[in-house]
C-alpha atoms as a PDB file:
ATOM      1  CA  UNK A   1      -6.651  31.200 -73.477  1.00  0.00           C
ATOM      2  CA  UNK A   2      -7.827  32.465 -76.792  1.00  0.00           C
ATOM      3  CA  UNK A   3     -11.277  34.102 -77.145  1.00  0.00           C
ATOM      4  CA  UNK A   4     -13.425  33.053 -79.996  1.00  0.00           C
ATOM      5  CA  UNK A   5     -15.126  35.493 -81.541  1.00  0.00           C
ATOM      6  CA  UNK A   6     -18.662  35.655 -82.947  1.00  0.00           C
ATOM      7  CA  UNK A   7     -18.997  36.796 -86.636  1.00  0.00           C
ATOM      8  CA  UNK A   8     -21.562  37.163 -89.187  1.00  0.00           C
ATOM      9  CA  UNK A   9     -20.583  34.944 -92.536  1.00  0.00           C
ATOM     10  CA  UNK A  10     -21.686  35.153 -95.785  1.00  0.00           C
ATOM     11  CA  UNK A  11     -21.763  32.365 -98.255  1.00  0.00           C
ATOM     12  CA  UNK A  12     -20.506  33.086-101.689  1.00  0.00           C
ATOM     13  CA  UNK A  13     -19.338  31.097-104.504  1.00  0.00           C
ATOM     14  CA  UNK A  14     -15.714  31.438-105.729  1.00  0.00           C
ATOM     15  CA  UNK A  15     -14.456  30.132-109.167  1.00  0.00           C
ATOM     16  CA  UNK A  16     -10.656  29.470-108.956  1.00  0.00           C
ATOM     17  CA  UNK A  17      -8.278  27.606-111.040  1.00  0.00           C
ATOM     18  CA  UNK A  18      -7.980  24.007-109.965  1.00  0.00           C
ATOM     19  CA  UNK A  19      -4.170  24.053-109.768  1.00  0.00           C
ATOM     20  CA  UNK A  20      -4.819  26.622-107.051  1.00  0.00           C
ATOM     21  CA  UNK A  21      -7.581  24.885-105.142  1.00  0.00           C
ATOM     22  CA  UNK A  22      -5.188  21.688-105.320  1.00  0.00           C
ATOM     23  CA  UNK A  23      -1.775  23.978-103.646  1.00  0.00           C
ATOM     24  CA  UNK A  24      -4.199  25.541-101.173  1.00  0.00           C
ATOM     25  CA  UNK A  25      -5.732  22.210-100.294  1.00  0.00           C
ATOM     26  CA  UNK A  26      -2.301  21.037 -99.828  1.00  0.00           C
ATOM     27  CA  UNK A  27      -1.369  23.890 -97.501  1.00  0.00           C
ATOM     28  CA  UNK A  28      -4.453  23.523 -95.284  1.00  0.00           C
ATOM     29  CA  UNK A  29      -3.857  20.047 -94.737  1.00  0.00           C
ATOM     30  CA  UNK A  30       0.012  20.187 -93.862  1.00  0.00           C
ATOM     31  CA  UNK A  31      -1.696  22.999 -90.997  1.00  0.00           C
ATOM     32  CA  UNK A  32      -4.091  21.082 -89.956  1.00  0.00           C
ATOM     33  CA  UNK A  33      -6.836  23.196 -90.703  1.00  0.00           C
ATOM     34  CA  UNK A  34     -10.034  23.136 -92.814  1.00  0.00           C
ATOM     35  CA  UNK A  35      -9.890  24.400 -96.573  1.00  0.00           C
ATOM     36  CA  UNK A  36     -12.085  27.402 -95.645  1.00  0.00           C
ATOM     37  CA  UNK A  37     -10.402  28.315 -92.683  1.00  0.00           C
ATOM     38  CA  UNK A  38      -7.246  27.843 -94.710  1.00  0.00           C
ATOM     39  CA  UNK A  39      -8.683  31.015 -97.434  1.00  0.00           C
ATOM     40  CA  UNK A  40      -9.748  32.986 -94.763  1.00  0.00           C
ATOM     41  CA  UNK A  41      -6.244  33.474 -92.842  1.00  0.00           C
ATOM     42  CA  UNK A  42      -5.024  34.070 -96.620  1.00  0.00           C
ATOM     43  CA  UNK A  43      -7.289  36.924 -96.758  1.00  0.00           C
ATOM     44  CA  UNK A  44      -6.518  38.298 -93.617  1.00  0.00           C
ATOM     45  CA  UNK A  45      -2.929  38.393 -94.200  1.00  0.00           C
ATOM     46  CA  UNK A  46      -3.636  40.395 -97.036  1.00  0.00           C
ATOM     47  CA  UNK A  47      -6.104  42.914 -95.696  1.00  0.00           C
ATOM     48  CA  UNK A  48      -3.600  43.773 -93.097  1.00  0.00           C
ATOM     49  CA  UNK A  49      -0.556  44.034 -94.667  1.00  0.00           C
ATOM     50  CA  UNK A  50      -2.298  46.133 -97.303  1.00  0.00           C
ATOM     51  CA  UNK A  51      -3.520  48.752 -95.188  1.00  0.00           C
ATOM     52  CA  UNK A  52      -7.024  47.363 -93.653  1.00  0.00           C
ATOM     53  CA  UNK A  53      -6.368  46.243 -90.197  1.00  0.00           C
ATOM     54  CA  UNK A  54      -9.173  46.247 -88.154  1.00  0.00           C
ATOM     55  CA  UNK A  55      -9.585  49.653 -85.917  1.00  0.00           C
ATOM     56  CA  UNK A  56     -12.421  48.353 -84.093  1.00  0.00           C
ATOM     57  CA  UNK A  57     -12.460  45.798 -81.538  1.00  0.00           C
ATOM     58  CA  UNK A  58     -15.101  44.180 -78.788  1.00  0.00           C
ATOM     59  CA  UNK A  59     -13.332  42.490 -76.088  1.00  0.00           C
ATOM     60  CA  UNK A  60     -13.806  39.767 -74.493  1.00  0.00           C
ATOM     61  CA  UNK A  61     -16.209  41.244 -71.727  1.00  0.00           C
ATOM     62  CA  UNK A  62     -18.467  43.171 -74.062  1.00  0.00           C
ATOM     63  CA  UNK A  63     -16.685  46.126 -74.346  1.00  0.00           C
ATOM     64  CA  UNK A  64     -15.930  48.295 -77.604  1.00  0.00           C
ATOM     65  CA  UNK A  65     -13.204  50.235 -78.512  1.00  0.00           C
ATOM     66  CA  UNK A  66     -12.355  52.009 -81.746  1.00  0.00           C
ATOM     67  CA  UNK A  67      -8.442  52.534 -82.199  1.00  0.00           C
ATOM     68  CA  UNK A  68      -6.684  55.644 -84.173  1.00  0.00           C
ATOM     69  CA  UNK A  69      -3.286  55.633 -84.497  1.00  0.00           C
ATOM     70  CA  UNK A  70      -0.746  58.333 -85.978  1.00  0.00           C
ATOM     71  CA  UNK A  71       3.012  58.161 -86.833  1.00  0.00           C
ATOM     72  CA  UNK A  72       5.784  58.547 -83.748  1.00  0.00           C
ATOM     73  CA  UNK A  73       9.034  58.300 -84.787  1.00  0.00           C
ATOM     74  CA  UNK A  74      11.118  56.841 -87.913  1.00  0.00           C
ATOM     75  CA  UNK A  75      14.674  56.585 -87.205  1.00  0.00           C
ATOM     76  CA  UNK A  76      17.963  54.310 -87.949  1.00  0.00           C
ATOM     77  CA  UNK A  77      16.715  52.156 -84.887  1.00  0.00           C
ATOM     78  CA  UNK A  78      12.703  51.584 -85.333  1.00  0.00           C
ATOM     79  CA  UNK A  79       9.865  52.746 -86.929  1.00  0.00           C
ATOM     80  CA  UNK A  80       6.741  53.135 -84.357  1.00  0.00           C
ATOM     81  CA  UNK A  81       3.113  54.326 -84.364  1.00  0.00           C
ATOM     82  CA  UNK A  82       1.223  55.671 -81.518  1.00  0.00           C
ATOM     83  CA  UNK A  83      -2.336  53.979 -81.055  1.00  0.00           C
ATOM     84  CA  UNK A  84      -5.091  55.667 -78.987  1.00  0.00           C
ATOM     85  CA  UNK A  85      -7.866  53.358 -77.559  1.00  0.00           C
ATOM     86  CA  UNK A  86     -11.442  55.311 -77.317  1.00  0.00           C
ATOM     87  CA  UNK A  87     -14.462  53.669 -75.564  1.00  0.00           C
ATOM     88  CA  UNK A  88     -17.224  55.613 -77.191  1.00  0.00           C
ATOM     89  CA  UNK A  89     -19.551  54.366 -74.631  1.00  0.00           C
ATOM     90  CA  UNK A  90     -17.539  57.120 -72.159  1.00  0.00           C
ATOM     91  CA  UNK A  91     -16.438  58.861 -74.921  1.00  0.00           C
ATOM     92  CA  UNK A  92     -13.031  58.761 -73.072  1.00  0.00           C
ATOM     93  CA  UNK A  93      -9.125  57.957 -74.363  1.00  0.00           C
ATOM     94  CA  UNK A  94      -8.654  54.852 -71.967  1.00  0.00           C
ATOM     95  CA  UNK A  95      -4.760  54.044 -73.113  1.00  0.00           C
ATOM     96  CA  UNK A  96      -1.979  55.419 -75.010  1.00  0.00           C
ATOM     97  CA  UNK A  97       0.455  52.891 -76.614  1.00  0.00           C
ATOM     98  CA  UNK A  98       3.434  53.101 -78.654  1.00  0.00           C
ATOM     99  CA  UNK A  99       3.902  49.939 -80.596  1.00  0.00           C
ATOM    100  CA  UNK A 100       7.076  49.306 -83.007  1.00  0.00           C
ATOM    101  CA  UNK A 101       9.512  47.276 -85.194  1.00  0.00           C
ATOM    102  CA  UNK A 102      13.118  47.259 -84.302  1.00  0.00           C
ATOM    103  CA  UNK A 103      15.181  47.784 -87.855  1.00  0.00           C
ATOM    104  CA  UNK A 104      16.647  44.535 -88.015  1.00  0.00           C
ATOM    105  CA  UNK A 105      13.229  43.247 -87.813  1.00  0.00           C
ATOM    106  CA  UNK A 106      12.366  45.304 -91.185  1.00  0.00           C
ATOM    107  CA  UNK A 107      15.544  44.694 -92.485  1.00  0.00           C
ATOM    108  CA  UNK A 108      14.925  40.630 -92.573  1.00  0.00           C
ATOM    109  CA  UNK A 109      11.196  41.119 -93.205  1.00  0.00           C
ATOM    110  CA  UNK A 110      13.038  43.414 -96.616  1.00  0.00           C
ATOM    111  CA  UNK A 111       9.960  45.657 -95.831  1.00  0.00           C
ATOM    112  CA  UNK A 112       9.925  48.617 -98.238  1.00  0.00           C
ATOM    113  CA  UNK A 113       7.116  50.585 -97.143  1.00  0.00           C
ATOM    114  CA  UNK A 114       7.942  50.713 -92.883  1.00  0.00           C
ATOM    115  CA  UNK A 115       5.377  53.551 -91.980  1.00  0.00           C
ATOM    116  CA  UNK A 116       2.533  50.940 -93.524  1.00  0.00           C
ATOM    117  CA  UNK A 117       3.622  47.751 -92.287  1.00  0.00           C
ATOM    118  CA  UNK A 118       4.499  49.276 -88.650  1.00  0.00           C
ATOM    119  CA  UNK A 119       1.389  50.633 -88.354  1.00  0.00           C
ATOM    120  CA  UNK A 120      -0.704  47.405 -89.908  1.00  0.00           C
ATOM    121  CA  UNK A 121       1.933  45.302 -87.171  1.00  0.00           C
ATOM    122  CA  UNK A 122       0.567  47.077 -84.413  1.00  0.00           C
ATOM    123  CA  UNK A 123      -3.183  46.324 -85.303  1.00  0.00           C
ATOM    124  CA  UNK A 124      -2.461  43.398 -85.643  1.00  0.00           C
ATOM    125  CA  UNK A 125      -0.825  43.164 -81.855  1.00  0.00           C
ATOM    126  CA  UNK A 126      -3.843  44.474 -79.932  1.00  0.00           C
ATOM    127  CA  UNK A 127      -6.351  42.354 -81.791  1.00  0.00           C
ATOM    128  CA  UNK A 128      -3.849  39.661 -81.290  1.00  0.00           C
ATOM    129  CA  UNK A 129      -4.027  40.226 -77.630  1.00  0.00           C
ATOM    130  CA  UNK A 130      -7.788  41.279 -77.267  1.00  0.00           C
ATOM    131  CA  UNK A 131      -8.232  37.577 -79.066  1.00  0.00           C
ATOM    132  CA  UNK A 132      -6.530  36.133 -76.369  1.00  0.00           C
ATOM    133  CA  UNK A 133      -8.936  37.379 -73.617  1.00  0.00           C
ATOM    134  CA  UNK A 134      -6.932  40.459 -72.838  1.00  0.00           C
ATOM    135  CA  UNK A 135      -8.539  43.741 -72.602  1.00  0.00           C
ATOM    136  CA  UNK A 136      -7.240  46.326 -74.474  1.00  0.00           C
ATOM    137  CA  UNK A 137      -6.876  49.223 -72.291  1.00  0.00           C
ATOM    138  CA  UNK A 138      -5.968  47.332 -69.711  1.00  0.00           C
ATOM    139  CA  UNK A 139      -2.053  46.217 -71.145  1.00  0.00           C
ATOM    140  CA  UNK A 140       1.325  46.703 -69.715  1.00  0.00           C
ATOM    141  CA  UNK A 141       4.206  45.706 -71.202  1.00  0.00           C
ATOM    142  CA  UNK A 142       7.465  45.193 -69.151  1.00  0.00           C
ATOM    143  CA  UNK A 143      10.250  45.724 -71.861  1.00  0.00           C
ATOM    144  CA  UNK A 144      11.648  48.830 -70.693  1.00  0.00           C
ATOM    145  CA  UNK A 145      12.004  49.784 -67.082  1.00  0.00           C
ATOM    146  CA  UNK A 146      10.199  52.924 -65.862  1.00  0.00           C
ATOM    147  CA  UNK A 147       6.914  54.231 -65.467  1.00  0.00           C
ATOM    148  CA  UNK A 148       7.342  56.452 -68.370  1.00  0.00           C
ATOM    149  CA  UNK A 149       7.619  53.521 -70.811  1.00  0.00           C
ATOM    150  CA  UNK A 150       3.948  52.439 -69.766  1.00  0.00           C
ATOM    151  CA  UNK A 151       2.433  51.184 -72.919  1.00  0.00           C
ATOM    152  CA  UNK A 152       5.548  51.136 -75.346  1.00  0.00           C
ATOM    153  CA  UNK A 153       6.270  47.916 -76.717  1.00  0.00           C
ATOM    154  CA  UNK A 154       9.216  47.577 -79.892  1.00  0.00           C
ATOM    155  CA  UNK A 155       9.280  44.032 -81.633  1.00  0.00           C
ATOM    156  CA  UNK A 156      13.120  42.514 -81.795  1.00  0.00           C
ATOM    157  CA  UNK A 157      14.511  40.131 -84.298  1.00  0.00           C
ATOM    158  CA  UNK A 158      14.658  37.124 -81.702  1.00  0.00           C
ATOM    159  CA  UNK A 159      11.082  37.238 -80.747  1.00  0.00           C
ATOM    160  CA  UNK A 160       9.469  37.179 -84.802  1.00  0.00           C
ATOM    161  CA  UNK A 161       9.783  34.775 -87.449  1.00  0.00           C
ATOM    162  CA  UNK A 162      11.968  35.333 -90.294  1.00  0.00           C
ATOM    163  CA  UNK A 163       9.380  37.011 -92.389  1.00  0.00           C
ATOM    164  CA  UNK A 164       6.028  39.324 -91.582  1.00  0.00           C
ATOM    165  CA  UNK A 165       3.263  36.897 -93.135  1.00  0.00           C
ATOM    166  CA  UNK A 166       4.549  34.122 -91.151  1.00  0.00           C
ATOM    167  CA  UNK A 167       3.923  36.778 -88.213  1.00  0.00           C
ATOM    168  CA  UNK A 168       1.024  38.103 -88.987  1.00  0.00           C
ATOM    169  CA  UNK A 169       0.122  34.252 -89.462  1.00  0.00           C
ATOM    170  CA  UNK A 170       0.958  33.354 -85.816  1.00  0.00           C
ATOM    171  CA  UNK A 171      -1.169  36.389 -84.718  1.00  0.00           C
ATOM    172  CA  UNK A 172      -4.117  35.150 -86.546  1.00  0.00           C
ATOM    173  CA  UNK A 173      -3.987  31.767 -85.386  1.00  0.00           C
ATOM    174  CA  UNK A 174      -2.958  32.424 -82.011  1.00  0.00           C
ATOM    175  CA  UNK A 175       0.584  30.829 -81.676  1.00  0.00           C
ATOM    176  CA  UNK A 176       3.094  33.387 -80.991  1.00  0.00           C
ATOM    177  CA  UNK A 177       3.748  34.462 -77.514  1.00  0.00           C
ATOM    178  CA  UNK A 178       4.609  37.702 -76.011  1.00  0.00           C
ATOM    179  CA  UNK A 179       6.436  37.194 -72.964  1.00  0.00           C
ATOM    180  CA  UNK A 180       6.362  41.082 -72.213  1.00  0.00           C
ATOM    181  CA  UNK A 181       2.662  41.989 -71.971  1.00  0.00           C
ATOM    182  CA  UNK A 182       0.544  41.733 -68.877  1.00  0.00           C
ATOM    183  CA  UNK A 183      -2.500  43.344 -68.139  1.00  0.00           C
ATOM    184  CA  UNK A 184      -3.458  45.011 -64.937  1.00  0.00           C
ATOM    185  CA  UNK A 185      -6.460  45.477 -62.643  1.00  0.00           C
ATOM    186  CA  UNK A 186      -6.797  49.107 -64.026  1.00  0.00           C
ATOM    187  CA  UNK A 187      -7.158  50.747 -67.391  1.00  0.00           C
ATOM    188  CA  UNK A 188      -3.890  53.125 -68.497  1.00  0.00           C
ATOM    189  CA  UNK A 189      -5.845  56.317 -68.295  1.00  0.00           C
ATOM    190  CA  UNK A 190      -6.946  55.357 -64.375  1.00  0.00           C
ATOM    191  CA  UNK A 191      -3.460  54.027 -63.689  1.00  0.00           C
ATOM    192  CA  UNK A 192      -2.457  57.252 -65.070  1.00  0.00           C
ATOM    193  CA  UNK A 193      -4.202  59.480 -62.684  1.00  0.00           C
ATOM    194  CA  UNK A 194      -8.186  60.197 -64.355  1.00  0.00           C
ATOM    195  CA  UNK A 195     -10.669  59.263 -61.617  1.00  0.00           C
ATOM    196  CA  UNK A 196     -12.979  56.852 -62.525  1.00  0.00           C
ATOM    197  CA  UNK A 197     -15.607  58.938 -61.785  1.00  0.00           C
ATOM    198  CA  UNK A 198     -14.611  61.650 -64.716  1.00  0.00           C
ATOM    199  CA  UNK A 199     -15.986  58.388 -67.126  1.00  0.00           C
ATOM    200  CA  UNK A 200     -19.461  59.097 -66.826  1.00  0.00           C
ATOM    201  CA  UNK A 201     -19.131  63.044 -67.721  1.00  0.00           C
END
């Protein structure tokens, strides 16, 4: 069940050709969805797949986490980023997940800068997933056997559209699916081995 979140807004005016306010009309109406809600997945396409995903997220119980992330591997068969989540409140790495796109994935999306839109992709995922009431440290995925593949997670061609805005499109709106994440009773770093107790050090 998704999660809606609570934002501030502004109000500002926008002057815009009215050829364009007519195709974008258009577009919000064949998806069902108000003109301004229309502009605003628009703009959050772009932000993320130029470079400004969102690195910190409040989940669904109150709970903040800021996310780094840093480059794992770039080969022939994926490109994939490593993400750490922090909760500053402990001050503590909760999880450790290794998100990426398989290369026939970037190969249909005809992605040209991989590192970028890898990295962006996997933002993308865990706010995707913290919208839908999921908490972020808390995620397993079951795609490869073994408890040393806790927390890695590679996209394929049959589970993503045919190109990455009409993915990143799903995320926002909450319609794709990931039939390989689950989340557990306990956070990564406690399924790991830390003891809950070493949190309030």
């Amino acid at each position: 069940m998704a999660v809606e979140e609570k934002q501030k807004t502004t109000n500002i005016s926008l002057r815009i050709p009215e050829e364009y306010r007519k195709r974008l009309q258009l577009q919000a109406d064949k998806k069902g969805v108000s003109f301004n809600a229309h502009l605003l997945r628009i703009l959050e396409i772009h932000l993320m797949s130029s470079g400004f995903g969102p690195t910190s997220v409040t989940s669904a119980n109150g709970r903040l986490f800021q996310i780094r992330c840093e480059p794992y591997l770039d080969n022939v068969d994926e490109t994939t980023w490593a993400y750490f989540v922090d909760e500053p409140k402990f001050e503590k790495e909760r999880a450790y997940y290794l998100i990426g796109i398989g290369r026939t994935v970037l190969r249909d999306w005809q992605v040209k800068d991989k590192a970028t839109v890898s990295k962006e992709v996997g933002l993308a995922l865990l706010n995707f997933y913290n919208r839908q009431g999921l908490e972020i440290d808390k995620l397993i995925w079951n795609q490869y056997a073994g408890p040393e593949s806790d927390g890695r997670r590679v996209l394929q061609v049959a589970e993503v559209p045919e190109t990455l805005e009409q993915f990143l499109d799903m995320l926002i709106s909450g319609n794709w699916t990931d039939r390989f994440v689950e989340q557990s009773d306990r956070s990564q770093d406690i399924r790991r081995g830390r003891q809950e107790s070493a949190l309030y050090r």
